[in-house]
PDB file of N, CA and C in Angstrom:
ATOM      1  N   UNK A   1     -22.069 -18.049  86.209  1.00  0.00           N
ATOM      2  CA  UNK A   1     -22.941 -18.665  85.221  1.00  0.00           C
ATOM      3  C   UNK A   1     -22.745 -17.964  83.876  1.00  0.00           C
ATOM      4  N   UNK A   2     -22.921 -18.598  82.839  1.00  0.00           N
ATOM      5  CA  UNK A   2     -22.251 -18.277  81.644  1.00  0.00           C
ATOM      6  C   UNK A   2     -23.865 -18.926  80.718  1.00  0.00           C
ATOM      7  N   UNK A   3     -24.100 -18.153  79.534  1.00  0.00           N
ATOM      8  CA  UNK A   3     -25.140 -18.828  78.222  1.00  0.00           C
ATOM      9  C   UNK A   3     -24.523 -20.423  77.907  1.00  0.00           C
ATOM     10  N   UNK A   4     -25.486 -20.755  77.857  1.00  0.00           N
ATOM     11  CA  UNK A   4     -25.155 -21.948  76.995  1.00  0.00           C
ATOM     12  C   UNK A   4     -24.478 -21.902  75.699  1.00  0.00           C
ATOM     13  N   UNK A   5     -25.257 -20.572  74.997  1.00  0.00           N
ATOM     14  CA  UNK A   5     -24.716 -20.390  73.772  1.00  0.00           C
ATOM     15  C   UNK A   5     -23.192 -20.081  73.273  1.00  0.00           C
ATOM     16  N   UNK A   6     -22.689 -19.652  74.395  1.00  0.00           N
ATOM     17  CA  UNK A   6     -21.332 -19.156  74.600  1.00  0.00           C
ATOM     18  C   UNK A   6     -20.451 -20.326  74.956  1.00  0.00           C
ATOM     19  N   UNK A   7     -20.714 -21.562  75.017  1.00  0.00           N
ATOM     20  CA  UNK A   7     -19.841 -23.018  74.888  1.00  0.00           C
ATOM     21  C   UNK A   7     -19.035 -22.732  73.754  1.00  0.00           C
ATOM     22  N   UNK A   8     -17.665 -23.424  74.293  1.00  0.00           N
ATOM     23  CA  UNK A   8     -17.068 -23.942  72.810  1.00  0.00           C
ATOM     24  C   UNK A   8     -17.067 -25.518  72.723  1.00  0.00           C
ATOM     25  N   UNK A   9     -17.292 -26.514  71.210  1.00  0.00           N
ATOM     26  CA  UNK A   9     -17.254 -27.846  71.182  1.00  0.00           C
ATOM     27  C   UNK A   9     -16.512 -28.465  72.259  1.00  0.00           C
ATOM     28  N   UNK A  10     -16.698 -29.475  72.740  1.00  0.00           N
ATOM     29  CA  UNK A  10     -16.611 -29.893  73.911  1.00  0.00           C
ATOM     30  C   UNK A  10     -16.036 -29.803  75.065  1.00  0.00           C
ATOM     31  N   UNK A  11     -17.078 -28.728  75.420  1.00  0.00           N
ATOM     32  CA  UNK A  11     -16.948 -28.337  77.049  1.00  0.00           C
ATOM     33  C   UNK A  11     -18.365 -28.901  77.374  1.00  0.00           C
ATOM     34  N   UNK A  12     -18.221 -29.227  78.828  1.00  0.00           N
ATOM     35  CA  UNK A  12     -19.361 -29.919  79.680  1.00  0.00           C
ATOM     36  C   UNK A  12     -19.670 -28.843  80.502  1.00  0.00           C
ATOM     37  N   UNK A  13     -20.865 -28.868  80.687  1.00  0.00           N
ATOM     38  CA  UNK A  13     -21.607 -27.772  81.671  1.00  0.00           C
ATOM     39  C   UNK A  13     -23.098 -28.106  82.362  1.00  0.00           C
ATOM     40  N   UNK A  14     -22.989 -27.920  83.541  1.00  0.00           N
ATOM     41  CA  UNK A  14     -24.341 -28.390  83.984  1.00  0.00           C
ATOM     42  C   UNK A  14     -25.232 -27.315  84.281  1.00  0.00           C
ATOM     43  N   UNK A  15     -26.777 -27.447  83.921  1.00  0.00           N
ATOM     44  CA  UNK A  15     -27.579 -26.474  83.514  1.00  0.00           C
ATOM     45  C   UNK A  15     -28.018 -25.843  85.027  1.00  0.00           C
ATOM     46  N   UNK A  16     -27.817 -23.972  84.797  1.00  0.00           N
ATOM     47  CA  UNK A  16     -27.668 -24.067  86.453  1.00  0.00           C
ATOM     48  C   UNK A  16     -29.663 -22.847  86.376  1.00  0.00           C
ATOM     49  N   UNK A  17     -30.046 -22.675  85.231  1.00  0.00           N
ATOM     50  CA  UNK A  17     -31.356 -21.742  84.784  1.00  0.00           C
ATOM     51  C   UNK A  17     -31.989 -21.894  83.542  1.00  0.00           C
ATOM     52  N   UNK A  18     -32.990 -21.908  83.760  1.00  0.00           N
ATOM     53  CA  UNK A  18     -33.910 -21.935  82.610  1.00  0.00           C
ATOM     54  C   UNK A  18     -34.616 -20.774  82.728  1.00  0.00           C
ATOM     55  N   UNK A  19     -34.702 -19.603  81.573  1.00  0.00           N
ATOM     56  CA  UNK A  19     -35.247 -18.781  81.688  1.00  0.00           C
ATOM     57  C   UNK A  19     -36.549 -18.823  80.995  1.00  0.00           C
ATOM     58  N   UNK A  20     -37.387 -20.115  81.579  1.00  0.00           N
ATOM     59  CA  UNK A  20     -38.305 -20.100  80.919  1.00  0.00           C
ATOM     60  C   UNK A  20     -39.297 -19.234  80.397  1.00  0.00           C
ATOM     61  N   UNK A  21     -39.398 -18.134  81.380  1.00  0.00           N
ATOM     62  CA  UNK A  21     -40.723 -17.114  81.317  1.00  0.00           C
ATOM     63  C   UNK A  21     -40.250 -16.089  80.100  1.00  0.00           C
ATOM     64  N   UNK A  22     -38.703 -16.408  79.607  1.00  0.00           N
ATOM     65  CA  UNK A  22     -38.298 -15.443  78.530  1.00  0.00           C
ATOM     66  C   UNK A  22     -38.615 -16.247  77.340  1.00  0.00           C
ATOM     67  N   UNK A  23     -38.718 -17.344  77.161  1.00  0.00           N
ATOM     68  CA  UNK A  23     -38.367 -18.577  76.349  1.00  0.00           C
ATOM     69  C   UNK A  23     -39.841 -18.621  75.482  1.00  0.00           C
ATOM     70  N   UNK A  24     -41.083 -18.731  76.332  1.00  0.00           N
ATOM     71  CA  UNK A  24     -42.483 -18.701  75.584  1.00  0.00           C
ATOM     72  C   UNK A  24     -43.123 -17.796  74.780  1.00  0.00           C
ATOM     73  N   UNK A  25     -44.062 -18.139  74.098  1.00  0.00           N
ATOM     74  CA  UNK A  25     -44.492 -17.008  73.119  1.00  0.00           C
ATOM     75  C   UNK A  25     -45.580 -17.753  73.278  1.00  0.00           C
ATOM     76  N   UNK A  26     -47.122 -16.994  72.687  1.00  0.00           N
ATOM     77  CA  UNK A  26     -48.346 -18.106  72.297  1.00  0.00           C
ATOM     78  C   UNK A  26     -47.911 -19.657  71.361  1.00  0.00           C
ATOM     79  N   UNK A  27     -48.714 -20.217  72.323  1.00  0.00           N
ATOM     80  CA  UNK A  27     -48.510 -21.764  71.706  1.00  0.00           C
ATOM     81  C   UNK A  27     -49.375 -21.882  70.433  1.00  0.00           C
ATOM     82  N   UNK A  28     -48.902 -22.355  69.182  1.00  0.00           N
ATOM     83  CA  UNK A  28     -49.236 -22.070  67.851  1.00  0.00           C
ATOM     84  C   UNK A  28     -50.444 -23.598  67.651  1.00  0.00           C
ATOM     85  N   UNK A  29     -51.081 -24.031  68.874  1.00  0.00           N
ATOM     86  CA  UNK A  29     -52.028 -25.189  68.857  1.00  0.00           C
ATOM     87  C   UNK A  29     -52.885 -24.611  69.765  1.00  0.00           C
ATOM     88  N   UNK A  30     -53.121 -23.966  70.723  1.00  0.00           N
ATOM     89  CA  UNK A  30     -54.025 -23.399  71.993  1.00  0.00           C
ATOM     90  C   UNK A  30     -54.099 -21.810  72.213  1.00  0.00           C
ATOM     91  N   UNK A  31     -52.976 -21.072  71.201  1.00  0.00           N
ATOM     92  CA  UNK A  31     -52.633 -19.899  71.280  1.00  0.00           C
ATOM     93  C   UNK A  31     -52.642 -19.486  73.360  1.00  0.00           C
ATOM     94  N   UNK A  32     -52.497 -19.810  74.210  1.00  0.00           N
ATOM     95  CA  UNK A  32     -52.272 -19.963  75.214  1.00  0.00           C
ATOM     96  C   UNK A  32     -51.014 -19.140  75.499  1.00  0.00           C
ATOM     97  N   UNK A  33     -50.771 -18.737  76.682  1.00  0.00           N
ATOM     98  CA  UNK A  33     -49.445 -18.329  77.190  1.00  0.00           C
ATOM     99  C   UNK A  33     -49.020 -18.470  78.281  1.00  0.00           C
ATOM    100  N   UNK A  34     -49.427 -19.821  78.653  1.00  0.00           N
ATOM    101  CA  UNK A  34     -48.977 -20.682  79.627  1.00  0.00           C
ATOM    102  C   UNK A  34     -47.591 -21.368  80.055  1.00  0.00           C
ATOM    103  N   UNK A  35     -46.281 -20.791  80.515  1.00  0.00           N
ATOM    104  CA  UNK A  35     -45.227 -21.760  79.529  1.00  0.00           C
ATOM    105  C   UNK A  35     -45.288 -22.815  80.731  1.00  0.00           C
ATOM    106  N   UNK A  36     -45.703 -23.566  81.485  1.00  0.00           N
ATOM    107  CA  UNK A  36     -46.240 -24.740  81.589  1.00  0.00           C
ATOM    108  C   UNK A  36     -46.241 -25.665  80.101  1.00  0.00           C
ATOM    109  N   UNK A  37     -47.477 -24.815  79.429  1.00  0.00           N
ATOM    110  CA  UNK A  37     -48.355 -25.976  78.436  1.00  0.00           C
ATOM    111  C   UNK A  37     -46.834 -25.516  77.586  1.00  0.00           C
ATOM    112  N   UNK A  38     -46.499 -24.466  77.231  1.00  0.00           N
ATOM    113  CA  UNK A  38     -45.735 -23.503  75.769  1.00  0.00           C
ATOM    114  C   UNK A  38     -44.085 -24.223  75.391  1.00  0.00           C
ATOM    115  N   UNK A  39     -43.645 -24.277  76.972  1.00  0.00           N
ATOM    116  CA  UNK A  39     -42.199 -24.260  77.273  1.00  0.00           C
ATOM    117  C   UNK A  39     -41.560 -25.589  76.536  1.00  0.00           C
ATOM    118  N   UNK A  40     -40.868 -26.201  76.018  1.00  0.00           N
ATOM    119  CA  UNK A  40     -40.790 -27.428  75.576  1.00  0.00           C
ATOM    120  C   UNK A  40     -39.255 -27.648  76.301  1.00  0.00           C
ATOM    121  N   UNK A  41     -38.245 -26.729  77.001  1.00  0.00           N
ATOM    122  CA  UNK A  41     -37.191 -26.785  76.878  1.00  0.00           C
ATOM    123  C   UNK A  41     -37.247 -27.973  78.872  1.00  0.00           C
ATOM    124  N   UNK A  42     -37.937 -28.081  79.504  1.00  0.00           N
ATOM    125  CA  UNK A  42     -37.073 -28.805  80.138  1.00  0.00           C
ATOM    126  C   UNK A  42     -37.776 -30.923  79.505  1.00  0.00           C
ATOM    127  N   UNK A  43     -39.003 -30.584  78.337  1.00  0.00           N
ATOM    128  CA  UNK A  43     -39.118 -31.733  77.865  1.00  0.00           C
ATOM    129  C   UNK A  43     -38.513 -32.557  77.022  1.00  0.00           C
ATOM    130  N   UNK A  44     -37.029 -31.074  76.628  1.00  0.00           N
ATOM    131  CA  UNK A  44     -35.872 -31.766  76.032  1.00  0.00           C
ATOM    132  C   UNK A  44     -34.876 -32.201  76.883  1.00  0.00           C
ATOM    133  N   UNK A  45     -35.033 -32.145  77.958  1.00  0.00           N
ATOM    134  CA  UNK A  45     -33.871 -32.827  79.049  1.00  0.00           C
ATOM    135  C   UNK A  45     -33.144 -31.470  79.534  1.00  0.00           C
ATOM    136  N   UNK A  46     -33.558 -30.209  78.944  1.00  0.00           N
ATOM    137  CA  UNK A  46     -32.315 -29.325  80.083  1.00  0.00           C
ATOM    138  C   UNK A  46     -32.962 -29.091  81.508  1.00  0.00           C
ATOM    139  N   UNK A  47     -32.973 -29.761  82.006  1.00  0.00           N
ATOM    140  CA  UNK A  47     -33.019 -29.120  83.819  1.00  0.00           C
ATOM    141  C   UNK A  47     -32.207 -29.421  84.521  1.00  0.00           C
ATOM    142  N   UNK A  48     -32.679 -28.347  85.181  1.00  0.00           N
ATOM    143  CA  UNK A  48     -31.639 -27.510  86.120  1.00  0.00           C
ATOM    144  C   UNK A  48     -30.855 -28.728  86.749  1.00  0.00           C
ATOM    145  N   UNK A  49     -29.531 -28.935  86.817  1.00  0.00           N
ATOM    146  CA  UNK A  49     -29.101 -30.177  87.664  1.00  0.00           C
ATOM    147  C   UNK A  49     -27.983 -31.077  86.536  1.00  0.00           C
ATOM    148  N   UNK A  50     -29.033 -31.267  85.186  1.00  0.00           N
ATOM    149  CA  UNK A  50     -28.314 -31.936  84.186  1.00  0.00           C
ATOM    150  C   UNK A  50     -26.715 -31.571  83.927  1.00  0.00           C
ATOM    151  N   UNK A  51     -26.156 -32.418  83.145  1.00  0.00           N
ATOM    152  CA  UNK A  51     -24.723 -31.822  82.480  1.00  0.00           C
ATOM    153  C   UNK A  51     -25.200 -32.197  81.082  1.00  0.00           C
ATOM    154  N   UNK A  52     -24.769 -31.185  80.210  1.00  0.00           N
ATOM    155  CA  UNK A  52     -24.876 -31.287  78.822  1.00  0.00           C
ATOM    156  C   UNK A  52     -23.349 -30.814  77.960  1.00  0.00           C
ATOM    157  N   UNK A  53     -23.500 -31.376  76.889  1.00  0.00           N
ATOM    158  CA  UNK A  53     -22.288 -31.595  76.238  1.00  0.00           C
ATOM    159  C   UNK A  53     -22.311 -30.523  75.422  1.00  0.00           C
ATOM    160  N   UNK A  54     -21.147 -29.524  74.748  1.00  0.00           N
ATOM    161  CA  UNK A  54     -21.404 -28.716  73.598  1.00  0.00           C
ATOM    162  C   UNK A  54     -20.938 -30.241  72.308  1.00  0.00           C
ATOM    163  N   UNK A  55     -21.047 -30.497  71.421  1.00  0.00           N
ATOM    164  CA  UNK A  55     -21.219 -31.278  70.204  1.00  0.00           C
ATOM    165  C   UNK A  55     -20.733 -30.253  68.934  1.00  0.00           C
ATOM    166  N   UNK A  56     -21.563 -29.480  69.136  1.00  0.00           N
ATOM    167  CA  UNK A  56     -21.252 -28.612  67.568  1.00  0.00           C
ATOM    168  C   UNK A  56     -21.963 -27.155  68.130  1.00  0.00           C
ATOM    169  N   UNK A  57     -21.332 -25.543  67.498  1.00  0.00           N
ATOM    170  CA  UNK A  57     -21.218 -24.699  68.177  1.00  0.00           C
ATOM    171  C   UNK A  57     -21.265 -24.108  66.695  1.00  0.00           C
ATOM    172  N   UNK A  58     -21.812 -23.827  65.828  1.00  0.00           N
ATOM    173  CA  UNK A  58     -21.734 -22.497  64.921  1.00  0.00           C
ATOM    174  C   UNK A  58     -21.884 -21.003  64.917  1.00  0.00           C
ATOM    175  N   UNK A  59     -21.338 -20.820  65.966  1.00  0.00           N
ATOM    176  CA  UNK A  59     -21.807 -18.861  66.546  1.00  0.00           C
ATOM    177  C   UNK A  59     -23.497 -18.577  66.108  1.00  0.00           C
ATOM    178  N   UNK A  60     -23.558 -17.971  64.999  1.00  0.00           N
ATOM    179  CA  UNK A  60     -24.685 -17.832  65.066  1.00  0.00           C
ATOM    180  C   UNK A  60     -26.248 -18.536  64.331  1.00  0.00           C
ATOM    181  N   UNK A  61     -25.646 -20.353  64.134  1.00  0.00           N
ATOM    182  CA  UNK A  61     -26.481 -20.719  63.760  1.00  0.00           C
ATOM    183  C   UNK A  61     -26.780 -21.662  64.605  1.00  0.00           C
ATOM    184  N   UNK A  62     -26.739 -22.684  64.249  1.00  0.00           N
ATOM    185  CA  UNK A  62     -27.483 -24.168  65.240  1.00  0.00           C
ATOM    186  C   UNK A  62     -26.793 -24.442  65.806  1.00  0.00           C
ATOM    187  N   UNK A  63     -26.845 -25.021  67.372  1.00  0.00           N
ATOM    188  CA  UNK A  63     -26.107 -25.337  68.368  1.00  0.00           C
ATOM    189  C   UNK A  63     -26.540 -26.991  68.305  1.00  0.00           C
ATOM    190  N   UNK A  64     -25.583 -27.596  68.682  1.00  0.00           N
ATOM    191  CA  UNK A  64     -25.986 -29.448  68.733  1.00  0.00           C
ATOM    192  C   UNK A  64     -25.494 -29.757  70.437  1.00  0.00           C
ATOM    193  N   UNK A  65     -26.269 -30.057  71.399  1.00  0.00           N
ATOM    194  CA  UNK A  65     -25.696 -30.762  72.461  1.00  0.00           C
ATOM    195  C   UNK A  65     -26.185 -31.746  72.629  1.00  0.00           C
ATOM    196  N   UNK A  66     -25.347 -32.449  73.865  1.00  0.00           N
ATOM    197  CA  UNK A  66     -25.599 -33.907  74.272  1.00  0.00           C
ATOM    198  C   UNK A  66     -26.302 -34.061  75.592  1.00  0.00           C
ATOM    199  N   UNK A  67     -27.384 -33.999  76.048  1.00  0.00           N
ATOM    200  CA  UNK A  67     -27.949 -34.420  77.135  1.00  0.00           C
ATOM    201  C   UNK A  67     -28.567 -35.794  77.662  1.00  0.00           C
ATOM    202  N   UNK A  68     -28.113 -36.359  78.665  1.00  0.00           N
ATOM    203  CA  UNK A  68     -28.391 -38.124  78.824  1.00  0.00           C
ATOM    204  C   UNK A  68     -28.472 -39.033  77.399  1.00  0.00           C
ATOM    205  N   UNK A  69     -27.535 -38.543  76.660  1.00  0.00           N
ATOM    206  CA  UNK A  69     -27.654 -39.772  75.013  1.00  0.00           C
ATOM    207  C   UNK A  69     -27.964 -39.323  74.731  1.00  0.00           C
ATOM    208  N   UNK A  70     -28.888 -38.280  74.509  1.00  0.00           N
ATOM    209  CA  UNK A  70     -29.407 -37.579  73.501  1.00  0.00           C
ATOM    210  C   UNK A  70     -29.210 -36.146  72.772  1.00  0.00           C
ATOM    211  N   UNK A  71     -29.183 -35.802  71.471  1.00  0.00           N
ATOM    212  CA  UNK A  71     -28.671 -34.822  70.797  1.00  0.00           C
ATOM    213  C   UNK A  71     -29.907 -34.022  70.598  1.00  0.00           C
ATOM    214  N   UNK A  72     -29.613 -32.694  70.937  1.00  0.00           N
ATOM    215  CA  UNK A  72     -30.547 -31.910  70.714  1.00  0.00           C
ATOM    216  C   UNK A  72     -30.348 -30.883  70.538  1.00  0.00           C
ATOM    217  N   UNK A  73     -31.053 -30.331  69.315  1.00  0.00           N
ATOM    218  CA  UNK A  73     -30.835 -29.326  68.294  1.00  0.00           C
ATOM    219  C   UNK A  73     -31.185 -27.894  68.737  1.00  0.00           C
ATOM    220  N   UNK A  74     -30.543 -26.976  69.008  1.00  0.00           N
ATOM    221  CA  UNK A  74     -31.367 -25.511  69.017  1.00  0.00           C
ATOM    222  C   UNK A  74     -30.533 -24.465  68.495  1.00  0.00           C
ATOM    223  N   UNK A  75     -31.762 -23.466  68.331  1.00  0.00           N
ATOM    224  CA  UNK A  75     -31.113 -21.808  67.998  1.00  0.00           C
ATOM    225  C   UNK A  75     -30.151 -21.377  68.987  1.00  0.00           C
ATOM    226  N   UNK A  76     -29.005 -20.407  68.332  1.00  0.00           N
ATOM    227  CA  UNK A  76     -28.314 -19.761  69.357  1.00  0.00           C
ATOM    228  C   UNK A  76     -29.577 -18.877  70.174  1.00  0.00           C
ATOM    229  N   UNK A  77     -30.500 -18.313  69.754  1.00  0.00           N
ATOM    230  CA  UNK A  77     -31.163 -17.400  70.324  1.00  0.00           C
ATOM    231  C   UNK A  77     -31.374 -17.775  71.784  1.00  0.00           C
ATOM    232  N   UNK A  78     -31.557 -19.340  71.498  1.00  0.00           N
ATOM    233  CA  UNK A  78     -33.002 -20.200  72.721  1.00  0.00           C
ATOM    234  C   UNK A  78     -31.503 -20.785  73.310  1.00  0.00           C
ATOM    235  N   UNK A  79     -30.441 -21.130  72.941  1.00  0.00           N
ATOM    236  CA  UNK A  79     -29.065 -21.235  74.042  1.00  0.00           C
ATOM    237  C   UNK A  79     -28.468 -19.524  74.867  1.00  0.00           C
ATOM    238  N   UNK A  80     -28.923 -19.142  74.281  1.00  0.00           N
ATOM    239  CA  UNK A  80     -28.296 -18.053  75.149  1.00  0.00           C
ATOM    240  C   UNK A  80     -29.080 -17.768  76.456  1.00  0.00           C
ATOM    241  N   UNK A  81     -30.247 -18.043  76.239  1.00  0.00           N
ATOM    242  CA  UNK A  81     -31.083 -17.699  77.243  1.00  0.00           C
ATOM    243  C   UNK A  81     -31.265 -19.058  78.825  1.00  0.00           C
ATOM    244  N   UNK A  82     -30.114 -20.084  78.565  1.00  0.00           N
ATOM    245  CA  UNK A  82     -29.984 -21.253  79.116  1.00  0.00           C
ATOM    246  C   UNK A  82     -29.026 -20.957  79.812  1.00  0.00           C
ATOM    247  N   UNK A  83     -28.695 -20.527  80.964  1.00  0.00           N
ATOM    248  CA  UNK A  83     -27.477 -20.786  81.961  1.00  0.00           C
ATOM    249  C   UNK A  83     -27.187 -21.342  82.476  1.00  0.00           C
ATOM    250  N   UNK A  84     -25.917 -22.011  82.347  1.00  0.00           N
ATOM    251  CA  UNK A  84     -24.877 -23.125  82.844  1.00  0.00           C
ATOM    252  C   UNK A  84     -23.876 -23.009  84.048  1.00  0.00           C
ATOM    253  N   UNK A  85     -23.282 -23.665  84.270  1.00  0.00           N
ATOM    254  CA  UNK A  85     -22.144 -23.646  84.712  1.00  0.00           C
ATOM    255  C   UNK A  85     -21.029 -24.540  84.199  1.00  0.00           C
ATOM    256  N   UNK A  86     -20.101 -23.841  83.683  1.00  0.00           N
ATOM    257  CA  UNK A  86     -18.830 -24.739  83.456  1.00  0.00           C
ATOM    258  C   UNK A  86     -18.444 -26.168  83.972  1.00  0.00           C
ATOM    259  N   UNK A  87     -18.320 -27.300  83.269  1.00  0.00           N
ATOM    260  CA  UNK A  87     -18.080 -28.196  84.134  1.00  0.00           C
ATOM    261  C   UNK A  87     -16.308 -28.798  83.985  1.00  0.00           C
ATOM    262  N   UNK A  88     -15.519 -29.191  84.167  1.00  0.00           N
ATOM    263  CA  UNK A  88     -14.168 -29.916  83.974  1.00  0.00           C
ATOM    264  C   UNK A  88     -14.415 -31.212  83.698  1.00  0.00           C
TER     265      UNK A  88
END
């Protein structure tokens, strides 16, 4: 298993961890620290199972992938903490 963040533009990889419990901070509407309520990352489509596309890869700025049609934007910070597996 390899970061997400560590893709190069188009390689396919299917999401093999979500490190969610690293991922939350207080929720800035409930101040809560629930990552249930906090977590937003598998309400963007990464779970565990998916294949996602790398799209665009700037080392250390915004990452762009493709999950079921859809493009979705994140920090390298919040891809690194996403483990994949390589796909062919």
């Amino acid at each position: 298993m390899v970061p997400l963040g560590l893709l190069s533009v188009g390689e396919k990889a299917e999401v093999a961890e979500n490190r969610i419990d690293e991922l939350f901070s207080p929720c800035s509407q409930c101040k809560c620290t629930n990552p249930e309520c906090c977590s937003r990352i598998e309400d963007l489509g990464l779970r565990q199972g998916k294949v996602c596309e790398v799209l665009n890869n700037h080392g250390q700025g915004v990452m762009l992938i493709k999950v079921d049609g859809s493009r979705i934007a994140m920090n390298r910070g919040l891809a690194m903490k996403i483990m994949v597996r390589r796909r062919s």
